[in-house]
C-alpha atoms as a PDB file:
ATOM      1  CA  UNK A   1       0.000   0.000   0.000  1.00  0.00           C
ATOM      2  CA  UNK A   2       1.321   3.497  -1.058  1.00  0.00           C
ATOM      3  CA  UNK A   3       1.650   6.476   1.507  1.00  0.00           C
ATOM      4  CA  UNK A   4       1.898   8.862  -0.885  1.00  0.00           C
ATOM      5  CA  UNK A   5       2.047  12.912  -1.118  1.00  0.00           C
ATOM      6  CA  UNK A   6       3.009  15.059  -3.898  1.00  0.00           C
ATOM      7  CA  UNK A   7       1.799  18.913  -3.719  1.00  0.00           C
ATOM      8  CA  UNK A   8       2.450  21.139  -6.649  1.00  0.00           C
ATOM      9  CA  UNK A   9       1.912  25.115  -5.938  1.00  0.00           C
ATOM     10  CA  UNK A  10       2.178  28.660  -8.043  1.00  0.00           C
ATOM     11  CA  UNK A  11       3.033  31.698  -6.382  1.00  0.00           C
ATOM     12  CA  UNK A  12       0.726  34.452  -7.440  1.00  0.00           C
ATOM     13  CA  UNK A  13       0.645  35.712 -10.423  1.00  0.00           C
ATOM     14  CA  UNK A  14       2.766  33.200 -11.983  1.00  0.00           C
ATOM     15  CA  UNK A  15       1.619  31.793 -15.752  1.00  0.00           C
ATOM     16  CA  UNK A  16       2.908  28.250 -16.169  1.00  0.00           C
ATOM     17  CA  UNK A  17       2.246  26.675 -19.554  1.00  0.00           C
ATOM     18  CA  UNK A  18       1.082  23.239 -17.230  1.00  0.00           C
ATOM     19  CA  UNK A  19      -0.999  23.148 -14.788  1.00  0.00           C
ATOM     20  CA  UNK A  20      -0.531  22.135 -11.449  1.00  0.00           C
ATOM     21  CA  UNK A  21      -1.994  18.629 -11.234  1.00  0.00           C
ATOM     22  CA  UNK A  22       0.560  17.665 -14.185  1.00  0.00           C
ATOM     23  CA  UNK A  23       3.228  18.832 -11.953  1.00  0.00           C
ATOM     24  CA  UNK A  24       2.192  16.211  -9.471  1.00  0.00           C
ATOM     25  CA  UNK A  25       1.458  13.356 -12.137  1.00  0.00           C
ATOM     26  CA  UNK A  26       5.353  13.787 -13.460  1.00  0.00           C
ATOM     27  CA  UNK A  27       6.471  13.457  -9.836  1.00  0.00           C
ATOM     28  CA  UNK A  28       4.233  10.319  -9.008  1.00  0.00           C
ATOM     29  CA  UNK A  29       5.518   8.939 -12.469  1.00  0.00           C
ATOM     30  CA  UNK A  30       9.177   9.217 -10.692  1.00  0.00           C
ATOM     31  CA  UNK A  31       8.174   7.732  -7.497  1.00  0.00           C
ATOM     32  CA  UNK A  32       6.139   4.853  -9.540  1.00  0.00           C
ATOM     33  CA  UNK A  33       9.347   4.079 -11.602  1.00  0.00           C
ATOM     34  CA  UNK A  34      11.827   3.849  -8.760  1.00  0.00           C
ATOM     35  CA  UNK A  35       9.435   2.018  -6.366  1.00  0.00           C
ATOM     36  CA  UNK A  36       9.028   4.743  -3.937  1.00  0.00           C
ATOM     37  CA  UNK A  37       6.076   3.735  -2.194  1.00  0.00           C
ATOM     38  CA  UNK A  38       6.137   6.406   0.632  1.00  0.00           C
ATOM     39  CA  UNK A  39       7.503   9.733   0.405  1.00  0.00           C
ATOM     40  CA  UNK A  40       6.171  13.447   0.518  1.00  0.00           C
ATOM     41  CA  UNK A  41       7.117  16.036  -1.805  1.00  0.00           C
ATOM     42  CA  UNK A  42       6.002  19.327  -2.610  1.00  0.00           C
ATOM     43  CA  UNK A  43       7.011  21.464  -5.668  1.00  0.00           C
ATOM     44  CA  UNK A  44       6.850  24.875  -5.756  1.00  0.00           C
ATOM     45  CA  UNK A  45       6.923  27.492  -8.935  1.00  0.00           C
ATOM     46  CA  UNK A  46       8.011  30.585  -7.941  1.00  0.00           C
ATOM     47  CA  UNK A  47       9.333  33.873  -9.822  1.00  0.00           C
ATOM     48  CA  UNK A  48      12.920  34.958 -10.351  1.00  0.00           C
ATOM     49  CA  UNK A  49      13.147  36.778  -7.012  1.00  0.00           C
ATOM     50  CA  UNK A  50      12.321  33.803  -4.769  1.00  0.00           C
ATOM     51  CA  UNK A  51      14.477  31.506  -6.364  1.00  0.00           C
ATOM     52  CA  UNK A  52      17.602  33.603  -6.815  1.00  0.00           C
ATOM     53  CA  UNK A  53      17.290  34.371  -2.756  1.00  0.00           C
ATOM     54  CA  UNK A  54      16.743  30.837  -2.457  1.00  0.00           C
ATOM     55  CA  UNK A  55      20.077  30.585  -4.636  1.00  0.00           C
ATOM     56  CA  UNK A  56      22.172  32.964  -2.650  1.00  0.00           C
ATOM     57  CA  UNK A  57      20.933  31.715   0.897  1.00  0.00           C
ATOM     58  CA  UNK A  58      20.797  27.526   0.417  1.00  0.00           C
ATOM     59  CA  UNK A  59      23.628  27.657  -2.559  1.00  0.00           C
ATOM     60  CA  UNK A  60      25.628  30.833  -2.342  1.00  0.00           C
ATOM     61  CA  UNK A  61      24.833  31.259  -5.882  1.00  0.00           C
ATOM     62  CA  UNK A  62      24.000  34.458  -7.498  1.00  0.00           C
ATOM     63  CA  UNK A  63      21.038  35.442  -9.606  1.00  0.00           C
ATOM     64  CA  UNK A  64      17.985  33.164 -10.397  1.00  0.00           C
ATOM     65  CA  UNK A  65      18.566  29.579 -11.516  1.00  0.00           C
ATOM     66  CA  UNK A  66      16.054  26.663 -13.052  1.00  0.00           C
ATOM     67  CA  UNK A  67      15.483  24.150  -9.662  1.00  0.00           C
ATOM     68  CA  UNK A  68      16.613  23.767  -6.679  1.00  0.00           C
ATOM     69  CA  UNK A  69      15.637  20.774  -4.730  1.00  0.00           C
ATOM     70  CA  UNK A  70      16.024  20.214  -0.933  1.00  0.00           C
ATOM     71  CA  UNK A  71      16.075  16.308   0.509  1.00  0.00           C
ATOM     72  CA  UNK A  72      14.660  16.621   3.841  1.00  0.00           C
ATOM     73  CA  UNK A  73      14.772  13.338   5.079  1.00  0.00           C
ATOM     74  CA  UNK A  74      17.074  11.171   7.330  1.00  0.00           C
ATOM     75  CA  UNK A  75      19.425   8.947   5.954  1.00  0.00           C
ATOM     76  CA  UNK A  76      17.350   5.735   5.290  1.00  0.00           C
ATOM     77  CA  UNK A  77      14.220   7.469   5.707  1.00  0.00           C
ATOM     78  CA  UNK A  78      10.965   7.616   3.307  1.00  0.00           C
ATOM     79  CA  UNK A  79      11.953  10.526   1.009  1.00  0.00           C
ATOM     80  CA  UNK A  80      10.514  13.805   2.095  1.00  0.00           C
ATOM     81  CA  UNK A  81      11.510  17.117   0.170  1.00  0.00           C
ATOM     82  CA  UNK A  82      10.991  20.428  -1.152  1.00  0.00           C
ATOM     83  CA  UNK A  83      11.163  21.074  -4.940  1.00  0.00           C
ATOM     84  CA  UNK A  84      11.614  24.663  -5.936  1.00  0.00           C
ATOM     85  CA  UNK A  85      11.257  25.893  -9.652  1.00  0.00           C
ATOM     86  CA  UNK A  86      12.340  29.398 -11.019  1.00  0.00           C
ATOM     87  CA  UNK A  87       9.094  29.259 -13.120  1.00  0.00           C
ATOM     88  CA  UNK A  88       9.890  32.703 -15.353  1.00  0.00           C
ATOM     89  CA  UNK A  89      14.279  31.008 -15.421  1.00  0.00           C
ATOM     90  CA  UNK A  90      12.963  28.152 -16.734  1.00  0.00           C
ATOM     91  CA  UNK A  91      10.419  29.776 -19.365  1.00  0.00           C
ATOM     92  CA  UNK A  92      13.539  31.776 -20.616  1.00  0.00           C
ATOM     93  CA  UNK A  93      15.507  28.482 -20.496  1.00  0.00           C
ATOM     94  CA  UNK A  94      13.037  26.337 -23.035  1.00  0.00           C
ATOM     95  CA  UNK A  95      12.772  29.442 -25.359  1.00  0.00           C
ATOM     96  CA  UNK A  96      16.775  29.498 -26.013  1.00  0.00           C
ATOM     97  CA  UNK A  97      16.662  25.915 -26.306  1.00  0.00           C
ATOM     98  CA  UNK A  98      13.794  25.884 -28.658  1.00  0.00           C
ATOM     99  CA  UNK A  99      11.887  23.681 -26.467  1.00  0.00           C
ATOM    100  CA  UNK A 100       8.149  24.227 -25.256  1.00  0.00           C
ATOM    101  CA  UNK A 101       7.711  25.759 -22.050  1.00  0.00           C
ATOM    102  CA  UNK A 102       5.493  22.583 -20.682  1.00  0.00           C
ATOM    103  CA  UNK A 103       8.731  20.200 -21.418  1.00  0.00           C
ATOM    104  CA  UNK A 104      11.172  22.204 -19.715  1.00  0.00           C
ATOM    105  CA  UNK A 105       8.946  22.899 -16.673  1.00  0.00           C
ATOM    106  CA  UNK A 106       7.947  18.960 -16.757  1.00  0.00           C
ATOM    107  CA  UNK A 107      11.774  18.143 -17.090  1.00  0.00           C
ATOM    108  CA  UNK A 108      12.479  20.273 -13.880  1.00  0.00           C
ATOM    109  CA  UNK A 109      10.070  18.419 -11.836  1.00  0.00           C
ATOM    110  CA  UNK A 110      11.711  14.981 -12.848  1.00  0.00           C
ATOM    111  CA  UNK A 111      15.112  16.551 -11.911  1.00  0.00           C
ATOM    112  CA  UNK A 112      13.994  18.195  -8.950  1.00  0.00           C
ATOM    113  CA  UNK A 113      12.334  14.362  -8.044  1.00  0.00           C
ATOM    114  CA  UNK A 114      15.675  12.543  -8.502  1.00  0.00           C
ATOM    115  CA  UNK A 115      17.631  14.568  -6.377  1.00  0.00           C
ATOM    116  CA  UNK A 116      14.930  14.556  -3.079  1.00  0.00           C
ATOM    117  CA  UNK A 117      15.492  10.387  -4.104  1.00  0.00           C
ATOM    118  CA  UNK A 118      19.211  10.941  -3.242  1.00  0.00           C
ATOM    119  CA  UNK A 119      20.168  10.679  -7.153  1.00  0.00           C
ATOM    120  CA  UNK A 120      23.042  13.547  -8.262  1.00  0.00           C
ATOM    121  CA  UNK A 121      25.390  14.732 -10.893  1.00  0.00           C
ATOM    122  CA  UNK A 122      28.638  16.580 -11.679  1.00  0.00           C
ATOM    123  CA  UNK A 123      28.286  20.598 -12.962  1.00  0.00           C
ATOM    124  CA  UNK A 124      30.067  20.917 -16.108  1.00  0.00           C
ATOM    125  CA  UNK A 125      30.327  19.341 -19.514  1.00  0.00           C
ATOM    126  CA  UNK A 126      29.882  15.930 -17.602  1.00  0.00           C
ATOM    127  CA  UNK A 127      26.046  16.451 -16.182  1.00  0.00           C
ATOM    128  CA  UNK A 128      24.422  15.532 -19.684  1.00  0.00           C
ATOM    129  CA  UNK A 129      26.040  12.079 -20.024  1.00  0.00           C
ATOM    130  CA  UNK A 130      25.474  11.541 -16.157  1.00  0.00           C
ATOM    131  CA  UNK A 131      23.630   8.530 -14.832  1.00  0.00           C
ATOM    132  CA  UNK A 132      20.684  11.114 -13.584  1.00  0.00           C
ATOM    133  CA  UNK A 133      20.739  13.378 -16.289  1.00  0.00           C
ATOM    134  CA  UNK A 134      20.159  10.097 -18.705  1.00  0.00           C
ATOM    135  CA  UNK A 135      17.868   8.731 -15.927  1.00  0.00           C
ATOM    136  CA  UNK A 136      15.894  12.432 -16.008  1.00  0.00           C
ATOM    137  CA  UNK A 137      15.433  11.900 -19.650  1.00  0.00           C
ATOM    138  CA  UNK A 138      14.429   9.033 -20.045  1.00  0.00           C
ATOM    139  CA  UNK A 139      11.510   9.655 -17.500  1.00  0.00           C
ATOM    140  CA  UNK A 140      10.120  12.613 -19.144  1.00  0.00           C
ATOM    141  CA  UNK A 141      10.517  10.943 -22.516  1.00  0.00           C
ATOM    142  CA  UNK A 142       8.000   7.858 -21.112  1.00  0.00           C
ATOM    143  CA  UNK A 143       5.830  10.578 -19.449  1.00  0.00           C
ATOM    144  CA  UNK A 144       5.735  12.925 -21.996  1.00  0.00           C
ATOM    145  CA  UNK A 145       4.924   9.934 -24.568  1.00  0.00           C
ATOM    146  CA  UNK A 146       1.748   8.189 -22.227  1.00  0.00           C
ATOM    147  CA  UNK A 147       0.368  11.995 -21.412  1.00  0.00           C
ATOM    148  CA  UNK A 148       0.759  12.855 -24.908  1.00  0.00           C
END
């Protein structure tokens, strides 16, 4: 039996080209394909502001960036996280990369998934031939194909 909770959110004002409830089907779709039967997980779209503080304070990044994703659990634990997703970042993101803004919001949420499930990746030329970043792909590809 599945314990289950995913929670997608907007903040105000935000347009995203999916709606919430497909936000939380791509992030069951990860859980269902690597047998996570209990876990809790909330994503959150929010504008460049809120993610780039999120950047500087969690990451000591600067400016506003696509995800960030905070595990929350304890080692060995039932996967509990926070998901957050510079909405308007990753709009910009899909238009440069000719992509539609629905993929490349969908592909954040897989990404975001993976890492609360412990998954990870190198920065550099090396993250798009990574074990997650193949992983990530080959999720949304499956999910993007059965939700047409």
């Amino acid at each position: 039996m599945s314990s289950r909770t995913v929670e997608a959110r907007a903040a105000e004002g935000l347009d995203l080209s999916i709606d919430l409830a497909e936000a939380e089907r791509v992030i069951e779709w990860v859980l269902d394909a690597e047998g996570v039967d209990e876990a809790e997980v909330s994503v959150a779209f929010v504008g460049d502001t809120e993610i780039a503080a999120l950047n500087e304070q969690y990451l000591s990044h600067e400016g506003a960036t696509d995800v960030i994703s905070f595990p929350l659990h304890r080692p060995g634990g039932a996967p509990l996280g926070d998901i957050y997703i510079g909405a308007r970042h990753a709009l910009r993101q899909a238009e440069e990369l000719g992509i539609s803004a629905r993929e490349e919001l969908l592909r954040l949420c897989v990404h975001g998934a993976l890492h609360v499930l412990g998954f990870d990746h190198p920065a550099g030329p090396d993250r798009e031939s990574s074990p997650m970043y193949l992983r990530q792909e080959e999720l949304l590809a499956a999910f993007l194909r059965r939700a047409g």
